[in-house]
Protein backbone atom coordinates (compact mmCIF):
# COMPACT_ATOMS: atom_id res chain seq x y z
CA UNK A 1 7.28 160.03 38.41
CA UNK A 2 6.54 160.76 34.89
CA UNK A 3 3.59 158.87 33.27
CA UNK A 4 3.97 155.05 32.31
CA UNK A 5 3.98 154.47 28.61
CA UNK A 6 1.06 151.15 27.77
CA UNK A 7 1.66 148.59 25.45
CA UNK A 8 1.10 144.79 24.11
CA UNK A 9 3.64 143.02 24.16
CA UNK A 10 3.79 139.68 22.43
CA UNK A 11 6.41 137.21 23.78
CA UNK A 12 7.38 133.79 23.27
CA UNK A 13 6.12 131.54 26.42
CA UNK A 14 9.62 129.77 26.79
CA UNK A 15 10.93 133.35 27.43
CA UNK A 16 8.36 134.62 29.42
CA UNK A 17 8.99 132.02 31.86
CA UNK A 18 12.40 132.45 31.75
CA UNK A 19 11.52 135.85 32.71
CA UNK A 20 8.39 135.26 35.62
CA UNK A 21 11.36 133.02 37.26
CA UNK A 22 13.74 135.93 37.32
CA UNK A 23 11.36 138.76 38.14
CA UNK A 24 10.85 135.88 41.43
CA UNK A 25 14.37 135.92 42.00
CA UNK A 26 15.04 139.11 41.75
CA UNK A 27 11.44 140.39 43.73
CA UNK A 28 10.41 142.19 40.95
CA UNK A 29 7.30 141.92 38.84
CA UNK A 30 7.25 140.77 35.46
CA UNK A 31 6.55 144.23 34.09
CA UNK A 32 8.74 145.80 36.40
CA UNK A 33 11.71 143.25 35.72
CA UNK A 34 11.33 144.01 31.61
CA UNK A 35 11.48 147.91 32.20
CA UNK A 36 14.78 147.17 33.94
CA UNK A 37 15.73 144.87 31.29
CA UNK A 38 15.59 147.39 29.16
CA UNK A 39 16.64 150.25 30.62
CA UNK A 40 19.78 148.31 31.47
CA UNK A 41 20.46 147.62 27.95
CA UNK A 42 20.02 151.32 27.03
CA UNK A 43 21.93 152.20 29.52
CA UNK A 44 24.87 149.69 28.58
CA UNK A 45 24.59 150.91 24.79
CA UNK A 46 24.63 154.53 25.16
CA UNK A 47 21.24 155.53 24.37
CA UNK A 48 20.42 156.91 27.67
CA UNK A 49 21.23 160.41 27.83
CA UNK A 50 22.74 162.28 30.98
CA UNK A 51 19.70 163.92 31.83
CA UNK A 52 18.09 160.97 32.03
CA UNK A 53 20.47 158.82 33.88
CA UNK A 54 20.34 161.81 36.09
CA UNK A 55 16.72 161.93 36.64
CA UNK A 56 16.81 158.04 37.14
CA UNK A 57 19.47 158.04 40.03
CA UNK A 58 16.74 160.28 41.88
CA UNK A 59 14.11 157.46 41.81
């Protein structure tokens, strides 16, 4: 697995619980909950290539 990009990441409390709750429900971590947030929404808009989708479904 390629190397995990670090960042801060400032969020509004009232979402961040919003998300903690769902990263419960859904047995994810926090961290691991935004990544698939996001990748979800890049996936839904477009701006994942092939190759990557690709290398993803082999995860």
């Amino acid at each position: 697995m390629a190397k995990k990009k670090n960042f801060p990441l400032r969020i509004d409390p009232a979402l961040y619980a919003i998300i903690e709750q769902w990263a419960q429900d859904e047995f994810r971590s926090v961290n691991g909950h935004i990544e698939f947030l996001l990748r979800e929404a890049a996936r839904r808009e477009g701006r994942l290539t092939r190759k990557q989708r690709m290398e993803e479904e082999k995860e």
